[in-house]
N, C-alpha and C. Protein backbone atom coordinates (compact mmCIF):
# COMPACT_ATOMS: atom_id res chain seq x y z
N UNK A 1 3.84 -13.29 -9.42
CA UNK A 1 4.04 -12.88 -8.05
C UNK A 1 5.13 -11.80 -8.00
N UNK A 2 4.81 -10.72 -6.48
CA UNK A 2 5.93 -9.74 -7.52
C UNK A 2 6.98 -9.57 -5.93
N UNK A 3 7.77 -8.92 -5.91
CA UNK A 3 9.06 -9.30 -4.42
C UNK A 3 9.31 -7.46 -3.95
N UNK A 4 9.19 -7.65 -2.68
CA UNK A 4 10.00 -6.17 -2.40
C UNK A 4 11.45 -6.98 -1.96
N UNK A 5 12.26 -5.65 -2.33
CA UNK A 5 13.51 -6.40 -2.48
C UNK A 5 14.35 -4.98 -1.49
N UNK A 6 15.98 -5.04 -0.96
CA UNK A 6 16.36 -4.16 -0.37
C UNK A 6 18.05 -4.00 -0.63
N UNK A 7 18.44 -3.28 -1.36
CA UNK A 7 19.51 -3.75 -2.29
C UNK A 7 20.73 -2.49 -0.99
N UNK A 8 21.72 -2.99 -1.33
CA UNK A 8 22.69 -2.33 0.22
C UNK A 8 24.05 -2.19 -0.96
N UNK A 9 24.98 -0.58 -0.80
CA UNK A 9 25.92 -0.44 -1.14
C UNK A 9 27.08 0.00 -0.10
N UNK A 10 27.99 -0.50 -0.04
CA UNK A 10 28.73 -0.63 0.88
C UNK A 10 30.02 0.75 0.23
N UNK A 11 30.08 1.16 -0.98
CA UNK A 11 30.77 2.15 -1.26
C UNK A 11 30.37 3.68 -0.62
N UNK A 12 28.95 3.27 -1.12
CA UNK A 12 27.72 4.40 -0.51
C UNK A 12 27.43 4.55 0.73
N UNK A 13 27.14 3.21 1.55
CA UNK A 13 26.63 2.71 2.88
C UNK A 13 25.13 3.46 2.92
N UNK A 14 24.20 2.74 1.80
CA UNK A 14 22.93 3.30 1.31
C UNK A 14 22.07 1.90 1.07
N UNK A 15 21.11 2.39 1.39
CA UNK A 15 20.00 1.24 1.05
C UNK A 15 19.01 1.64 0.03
N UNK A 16 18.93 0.55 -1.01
CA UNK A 16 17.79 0.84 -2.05
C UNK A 16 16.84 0.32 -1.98
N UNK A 17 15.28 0.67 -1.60
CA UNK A 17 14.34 -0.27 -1.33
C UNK A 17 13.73 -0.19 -2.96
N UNK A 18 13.12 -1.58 -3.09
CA UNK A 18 12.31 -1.60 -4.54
C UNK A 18 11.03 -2.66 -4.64
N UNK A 19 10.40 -2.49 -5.55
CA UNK A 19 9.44 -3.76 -5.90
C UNK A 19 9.27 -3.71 -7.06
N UNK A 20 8.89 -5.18 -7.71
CA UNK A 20 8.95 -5.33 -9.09
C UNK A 20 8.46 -7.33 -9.09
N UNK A 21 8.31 -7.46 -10.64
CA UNK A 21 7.71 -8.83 -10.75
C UNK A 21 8.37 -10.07 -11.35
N UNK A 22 9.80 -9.19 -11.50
CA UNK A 22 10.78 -10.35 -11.38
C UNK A 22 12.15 -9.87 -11.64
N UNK A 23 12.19 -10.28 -10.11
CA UNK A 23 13.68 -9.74 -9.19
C UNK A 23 15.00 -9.86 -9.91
N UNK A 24 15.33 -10.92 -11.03
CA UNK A 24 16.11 -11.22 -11.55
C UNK A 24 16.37 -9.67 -12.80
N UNK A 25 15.26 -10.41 -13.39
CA UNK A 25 15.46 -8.65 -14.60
C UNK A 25 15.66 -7.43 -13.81
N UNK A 26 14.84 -6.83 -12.86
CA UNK A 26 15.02 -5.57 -12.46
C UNK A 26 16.95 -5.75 -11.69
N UNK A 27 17.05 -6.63 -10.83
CA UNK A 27 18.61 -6.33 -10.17
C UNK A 27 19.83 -6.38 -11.67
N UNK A 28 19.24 -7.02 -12.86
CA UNK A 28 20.29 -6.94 -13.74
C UNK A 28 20.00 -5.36 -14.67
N UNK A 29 18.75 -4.42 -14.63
CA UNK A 29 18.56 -3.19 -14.78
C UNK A 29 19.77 -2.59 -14.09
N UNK A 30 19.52 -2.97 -12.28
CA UNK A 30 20.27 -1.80 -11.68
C UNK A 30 21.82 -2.11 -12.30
N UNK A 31 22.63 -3.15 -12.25
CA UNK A 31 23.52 -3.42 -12.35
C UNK A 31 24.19 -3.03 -13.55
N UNK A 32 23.46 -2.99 -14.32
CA UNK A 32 23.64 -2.59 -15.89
C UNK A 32 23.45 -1.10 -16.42
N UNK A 33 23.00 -0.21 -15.20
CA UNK A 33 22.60 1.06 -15.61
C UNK A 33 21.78 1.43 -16.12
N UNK A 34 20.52 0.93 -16.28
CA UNK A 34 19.84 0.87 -18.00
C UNK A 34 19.03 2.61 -17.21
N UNK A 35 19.01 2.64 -16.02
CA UNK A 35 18.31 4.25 -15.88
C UNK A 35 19.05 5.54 -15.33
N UNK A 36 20.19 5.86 -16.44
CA UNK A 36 21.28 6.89 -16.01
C UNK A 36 21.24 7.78 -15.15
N UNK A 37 19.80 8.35 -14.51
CA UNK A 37 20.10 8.87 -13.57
C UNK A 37 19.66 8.64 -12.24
N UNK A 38 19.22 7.64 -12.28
CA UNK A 38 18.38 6.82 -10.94
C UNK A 38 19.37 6.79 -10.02
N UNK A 39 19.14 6.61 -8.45
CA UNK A 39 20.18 6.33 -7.44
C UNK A 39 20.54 5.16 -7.43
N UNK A 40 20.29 4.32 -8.14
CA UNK A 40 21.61 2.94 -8.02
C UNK A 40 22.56 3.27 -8.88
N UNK A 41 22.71 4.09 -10.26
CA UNK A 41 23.65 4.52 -11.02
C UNK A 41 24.89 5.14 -10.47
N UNK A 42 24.69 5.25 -9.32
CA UNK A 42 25.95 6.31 -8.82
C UNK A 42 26.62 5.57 -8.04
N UNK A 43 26.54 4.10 -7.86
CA UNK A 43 27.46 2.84 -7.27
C UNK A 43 27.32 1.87 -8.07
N UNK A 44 28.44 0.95 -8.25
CA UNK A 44 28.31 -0.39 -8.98
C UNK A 44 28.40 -1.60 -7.82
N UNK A 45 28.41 -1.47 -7.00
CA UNK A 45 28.29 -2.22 -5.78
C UNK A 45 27.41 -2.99 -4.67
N UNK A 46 25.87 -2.98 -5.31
CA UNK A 46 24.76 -3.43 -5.10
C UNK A 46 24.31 -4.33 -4.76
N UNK A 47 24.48 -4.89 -4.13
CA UNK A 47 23.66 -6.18 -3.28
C UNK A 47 22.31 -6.45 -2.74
N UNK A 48 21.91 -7.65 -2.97
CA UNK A 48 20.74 -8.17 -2.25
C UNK A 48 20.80 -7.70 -1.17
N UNK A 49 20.27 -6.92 0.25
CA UNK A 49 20.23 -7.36 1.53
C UNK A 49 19.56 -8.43 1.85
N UNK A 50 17.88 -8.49 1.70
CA UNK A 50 16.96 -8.86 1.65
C UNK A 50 15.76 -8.72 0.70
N UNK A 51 14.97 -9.52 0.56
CA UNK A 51 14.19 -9.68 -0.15
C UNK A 51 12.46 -10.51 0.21
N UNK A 52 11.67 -10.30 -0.10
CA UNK A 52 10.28 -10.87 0.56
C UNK A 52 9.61 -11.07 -1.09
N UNK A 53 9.42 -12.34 -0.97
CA UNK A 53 8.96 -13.02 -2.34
C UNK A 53 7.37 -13.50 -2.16
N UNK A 54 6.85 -13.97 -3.44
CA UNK A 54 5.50 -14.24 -2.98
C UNK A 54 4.14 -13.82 -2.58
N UNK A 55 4.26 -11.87 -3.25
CA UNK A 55 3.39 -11.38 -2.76
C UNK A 55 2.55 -10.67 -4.08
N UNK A 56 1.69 -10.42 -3.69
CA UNK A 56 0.63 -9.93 -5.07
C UNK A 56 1.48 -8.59 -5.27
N UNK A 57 0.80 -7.81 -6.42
CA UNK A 57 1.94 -6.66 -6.78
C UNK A 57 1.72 -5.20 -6.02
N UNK A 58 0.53 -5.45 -5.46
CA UNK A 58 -0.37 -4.37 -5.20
C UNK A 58 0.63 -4.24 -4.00
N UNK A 59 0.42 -5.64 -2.69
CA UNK A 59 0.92 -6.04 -1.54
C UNK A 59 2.29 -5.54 -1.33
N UNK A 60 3.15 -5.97 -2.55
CA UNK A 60 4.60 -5.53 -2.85
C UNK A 60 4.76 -4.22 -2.62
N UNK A 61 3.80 -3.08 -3.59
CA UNK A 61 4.25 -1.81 -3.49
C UNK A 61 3.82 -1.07 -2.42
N UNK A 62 2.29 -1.67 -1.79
CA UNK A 62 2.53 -1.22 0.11
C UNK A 62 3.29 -1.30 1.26
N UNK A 63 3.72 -2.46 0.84
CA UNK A 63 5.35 -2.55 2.05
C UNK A 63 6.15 -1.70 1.32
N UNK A 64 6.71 -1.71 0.01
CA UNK A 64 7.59 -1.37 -0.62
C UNK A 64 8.02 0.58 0.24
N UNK A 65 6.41 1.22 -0.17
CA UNK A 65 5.82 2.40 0.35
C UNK A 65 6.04 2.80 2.25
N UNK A 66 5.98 1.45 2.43
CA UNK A 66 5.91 2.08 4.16
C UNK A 66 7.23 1.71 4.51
N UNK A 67 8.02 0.93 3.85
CA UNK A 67 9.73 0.74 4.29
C UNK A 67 10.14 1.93 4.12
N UNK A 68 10.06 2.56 3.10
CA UNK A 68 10.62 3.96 2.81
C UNK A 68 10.34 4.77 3.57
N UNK A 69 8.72 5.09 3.83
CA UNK A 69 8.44 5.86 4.93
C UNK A 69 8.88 6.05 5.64
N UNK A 70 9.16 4.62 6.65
CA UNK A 70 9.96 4.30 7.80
C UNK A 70 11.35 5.13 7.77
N UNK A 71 11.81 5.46 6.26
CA UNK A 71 13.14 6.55 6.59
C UNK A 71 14.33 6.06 7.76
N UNK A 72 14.28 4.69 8.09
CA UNK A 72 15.67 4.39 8.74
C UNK A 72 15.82 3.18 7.89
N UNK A 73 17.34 3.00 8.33
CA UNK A 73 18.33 2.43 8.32
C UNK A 73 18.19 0.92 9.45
N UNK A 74 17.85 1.60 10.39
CA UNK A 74 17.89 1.05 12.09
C UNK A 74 16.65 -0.46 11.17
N UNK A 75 15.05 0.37 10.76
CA UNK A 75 14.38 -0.41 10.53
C UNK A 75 14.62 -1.44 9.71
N UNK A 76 14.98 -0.88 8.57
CA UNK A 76 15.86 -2.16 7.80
C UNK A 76 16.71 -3.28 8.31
N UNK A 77 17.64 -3.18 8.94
CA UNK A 77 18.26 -4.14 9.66
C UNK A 77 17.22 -4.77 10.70
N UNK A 78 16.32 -4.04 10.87
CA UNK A 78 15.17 -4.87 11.84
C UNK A 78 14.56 -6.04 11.02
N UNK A 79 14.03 -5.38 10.09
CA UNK A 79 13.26 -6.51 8.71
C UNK A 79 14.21 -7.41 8.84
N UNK A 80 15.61 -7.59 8.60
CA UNK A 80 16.25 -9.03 8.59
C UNK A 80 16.45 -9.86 9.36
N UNK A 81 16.61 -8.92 10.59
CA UNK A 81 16.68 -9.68 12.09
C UNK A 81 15.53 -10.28 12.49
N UNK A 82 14.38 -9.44 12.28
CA UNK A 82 13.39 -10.26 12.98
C UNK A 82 11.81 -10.24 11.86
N UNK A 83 12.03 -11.63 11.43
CA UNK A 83 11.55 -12.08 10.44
C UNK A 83 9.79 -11.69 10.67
N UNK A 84 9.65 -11.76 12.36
CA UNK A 84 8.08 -11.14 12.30
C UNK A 84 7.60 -9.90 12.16
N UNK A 85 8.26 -9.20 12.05
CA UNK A 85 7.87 -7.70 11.44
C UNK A 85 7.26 -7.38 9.67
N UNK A 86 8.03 -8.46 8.87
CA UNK A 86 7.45 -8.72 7.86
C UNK A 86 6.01 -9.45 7.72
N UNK A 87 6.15 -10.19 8.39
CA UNK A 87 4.59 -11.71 8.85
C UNK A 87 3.15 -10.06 8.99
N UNK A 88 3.95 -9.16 9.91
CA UNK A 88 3.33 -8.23 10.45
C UNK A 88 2.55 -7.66 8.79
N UNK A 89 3.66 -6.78 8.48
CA UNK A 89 3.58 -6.18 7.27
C UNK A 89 2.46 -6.80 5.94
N UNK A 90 2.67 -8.49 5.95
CA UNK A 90 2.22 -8.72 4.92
C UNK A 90 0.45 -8.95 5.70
N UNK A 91 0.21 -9.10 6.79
CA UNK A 91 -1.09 -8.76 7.57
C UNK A 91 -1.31 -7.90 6.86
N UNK A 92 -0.90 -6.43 7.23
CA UNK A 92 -1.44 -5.51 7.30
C UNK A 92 -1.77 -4.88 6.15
N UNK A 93 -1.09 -5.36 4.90
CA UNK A 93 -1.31 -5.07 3.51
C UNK A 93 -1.76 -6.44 2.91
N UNK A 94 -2.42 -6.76 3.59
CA UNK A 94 -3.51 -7.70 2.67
C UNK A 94 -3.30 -9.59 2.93
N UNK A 95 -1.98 -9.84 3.26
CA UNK A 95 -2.24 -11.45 2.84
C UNK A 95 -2.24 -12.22 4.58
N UNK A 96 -3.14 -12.73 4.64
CA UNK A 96 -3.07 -13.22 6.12
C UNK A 96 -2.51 -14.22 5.92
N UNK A 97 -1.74 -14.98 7.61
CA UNK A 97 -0.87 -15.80 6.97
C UNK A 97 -1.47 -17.12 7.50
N UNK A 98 -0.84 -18.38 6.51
CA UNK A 98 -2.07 -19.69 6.83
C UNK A 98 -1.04 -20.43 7.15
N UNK A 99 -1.75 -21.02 8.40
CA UNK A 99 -1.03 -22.85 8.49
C UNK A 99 -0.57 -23.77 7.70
N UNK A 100 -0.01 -24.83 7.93
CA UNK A 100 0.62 -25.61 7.05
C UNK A 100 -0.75 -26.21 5.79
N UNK A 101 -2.16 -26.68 6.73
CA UNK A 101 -3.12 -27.01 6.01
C UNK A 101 -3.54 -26.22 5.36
N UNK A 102 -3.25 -24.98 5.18
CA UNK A 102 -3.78 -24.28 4.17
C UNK A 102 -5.16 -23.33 4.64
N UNK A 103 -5.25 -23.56 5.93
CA UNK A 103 -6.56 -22.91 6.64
C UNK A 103 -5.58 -21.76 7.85
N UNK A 104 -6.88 -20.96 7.66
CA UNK A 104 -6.27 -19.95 8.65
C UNK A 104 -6.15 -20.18 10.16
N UNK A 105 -4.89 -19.71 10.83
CA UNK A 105 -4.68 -19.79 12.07
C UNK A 105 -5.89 -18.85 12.72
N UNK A 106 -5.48 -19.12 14.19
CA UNK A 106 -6.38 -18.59 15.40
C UNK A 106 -5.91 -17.15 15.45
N UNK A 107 -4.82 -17.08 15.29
CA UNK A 107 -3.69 -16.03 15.65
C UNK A 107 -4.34 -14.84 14.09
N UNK A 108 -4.26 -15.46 12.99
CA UNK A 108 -4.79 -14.59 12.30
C UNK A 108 -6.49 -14.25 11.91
N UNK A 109 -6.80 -15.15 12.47
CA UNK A 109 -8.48 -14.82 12.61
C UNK A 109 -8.61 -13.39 14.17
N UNK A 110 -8.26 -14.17 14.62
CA UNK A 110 -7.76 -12.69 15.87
C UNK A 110 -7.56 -11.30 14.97
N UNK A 111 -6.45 -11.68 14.94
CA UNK A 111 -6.11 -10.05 14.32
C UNK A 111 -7.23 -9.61 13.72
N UNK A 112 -7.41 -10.27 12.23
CA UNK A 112 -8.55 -9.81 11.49
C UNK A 112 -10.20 -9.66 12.11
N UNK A 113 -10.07 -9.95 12.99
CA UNK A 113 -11.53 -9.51 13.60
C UNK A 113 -11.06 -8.35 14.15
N UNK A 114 -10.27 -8.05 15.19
CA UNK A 114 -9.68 -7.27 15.75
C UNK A 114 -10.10 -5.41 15.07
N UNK A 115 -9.26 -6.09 13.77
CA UNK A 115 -8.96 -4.96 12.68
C UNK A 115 -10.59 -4.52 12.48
N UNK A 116 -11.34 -5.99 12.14
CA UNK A 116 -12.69 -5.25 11.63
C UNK A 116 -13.03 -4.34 12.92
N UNK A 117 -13.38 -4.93 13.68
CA UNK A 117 -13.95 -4.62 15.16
C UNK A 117 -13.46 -2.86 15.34
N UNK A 118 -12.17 -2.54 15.02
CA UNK A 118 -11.57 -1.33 15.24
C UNK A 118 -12.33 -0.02 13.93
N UNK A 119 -12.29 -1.05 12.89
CA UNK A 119 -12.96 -0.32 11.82
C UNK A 119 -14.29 -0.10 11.84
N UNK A 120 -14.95 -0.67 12.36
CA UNK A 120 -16.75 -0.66 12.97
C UNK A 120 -16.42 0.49 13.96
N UNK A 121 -15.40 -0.05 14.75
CA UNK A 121 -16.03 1.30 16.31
C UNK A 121 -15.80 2.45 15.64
N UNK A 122 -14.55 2.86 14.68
CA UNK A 122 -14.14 4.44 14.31
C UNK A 122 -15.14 4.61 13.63
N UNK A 123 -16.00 4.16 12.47
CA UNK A 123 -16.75 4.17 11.37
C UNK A 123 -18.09 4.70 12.36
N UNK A 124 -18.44 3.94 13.56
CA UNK A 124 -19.87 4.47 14.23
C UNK A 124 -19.10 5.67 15.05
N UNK A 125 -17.99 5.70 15.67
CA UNK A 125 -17.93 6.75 16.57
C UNK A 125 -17.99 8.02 15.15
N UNK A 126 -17.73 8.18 14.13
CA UNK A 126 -17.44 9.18 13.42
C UNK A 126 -18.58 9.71 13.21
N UNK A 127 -19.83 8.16 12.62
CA UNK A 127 -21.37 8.67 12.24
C UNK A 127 -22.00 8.99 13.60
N UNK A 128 -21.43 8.99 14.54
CA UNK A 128 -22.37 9.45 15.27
C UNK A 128 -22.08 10.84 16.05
N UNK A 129 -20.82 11.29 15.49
CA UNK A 129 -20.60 12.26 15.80
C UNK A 129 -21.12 13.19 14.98
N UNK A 130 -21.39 13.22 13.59
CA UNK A 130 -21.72 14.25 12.40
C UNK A 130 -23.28 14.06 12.65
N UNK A 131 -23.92 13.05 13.14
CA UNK A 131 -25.15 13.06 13.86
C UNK A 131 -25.42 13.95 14.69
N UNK A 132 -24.66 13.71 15.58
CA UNK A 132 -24.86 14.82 16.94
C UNK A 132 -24.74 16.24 16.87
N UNK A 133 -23.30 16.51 15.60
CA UNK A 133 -22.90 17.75 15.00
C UNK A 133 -24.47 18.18 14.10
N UNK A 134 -25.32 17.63 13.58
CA UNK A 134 -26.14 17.91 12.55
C UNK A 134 -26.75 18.43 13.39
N UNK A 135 -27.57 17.42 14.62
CA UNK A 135 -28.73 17.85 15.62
C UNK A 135 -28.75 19.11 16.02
N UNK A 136 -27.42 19.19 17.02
CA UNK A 136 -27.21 20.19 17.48
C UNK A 136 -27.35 21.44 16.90
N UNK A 137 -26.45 21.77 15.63
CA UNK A 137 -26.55 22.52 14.54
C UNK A 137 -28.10 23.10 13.96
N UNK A 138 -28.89 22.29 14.44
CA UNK A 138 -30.21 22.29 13.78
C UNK A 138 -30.47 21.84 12.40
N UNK A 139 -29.49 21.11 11.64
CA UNK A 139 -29.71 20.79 10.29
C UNK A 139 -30.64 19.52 10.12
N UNK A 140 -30.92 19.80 8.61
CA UNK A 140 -32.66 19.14 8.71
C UNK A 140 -31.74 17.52 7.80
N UNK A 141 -30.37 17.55 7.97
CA UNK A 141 -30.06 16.21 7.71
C UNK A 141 -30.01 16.38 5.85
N UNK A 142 -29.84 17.59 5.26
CA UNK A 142 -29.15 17.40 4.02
C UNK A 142 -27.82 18.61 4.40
N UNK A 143 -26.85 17.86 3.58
CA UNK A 143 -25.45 18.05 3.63
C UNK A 143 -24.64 18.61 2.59
């Protein structure tokens, strides 16, 4: 199982976002220097902020990818504060989340229809636009 993790330097006042498949070896990498010119090398002061465990590796490096994106600071401190933005995240990159029995909630059968439902309408509104584009066009429907 592999963890996005969010490592905070207070010398720096910098956040390091990462993912990897076991949190222990990689935070004793940063700590140890082992990649001289990487941006944790330039503080020895590194801390856990947060961390999200339990996720396939693939899952890991799509949040990992859109935290960064996100390009704040602001958001990060959001991820810790409010624990459903992650619940969100791990939706949206793949793991729906289950009840205590081990069966899926209402709440996530929702969504996931939702999602399909959204992916059907764009998927026909698109084919039926390159349809209409063909007709019109006069094309005899090779492309």
């Amino acid at each position: 199982m592999a963890t996005v993790y969010i490592l905070h330097s207070d010398k720096l006042n910098k956040f390091y976002i990462g993912s990897c498949q076991d949190l222990n070896v990689r935070l004793n990498q940063h700590r140890n220097k082992e990649y001289k010119n990487s941006f944790t090398s330039k503080a020895d002061d590194w801390k856990v902020y947060f961390s999200v465990d339990d996720l396939s590796y693939d899952q890991a490096r799509q949040i990992e990818t859109h935290i960064k994106n996100m390009k704040s600071s602001i958001y990060i401190r959001n991820l810790k504060k409010y624990p459903e933005i992650i619940e969100k995240l791990k939706v949206k990159y793949g793991a729906a989340p289950l009840n205590i029995s081990g069966v899926w909630s209402s709440s996530s059968r929702k969504q996931l229809f939702f999602r399909y439902t959204r992916t059907v309408q764009v998927f026909l509104a698109t084919s039926f636009f390159r349809c209409s584009l063909r007709f019109r066009l006069g094309s005899t429907g090779a492309t």
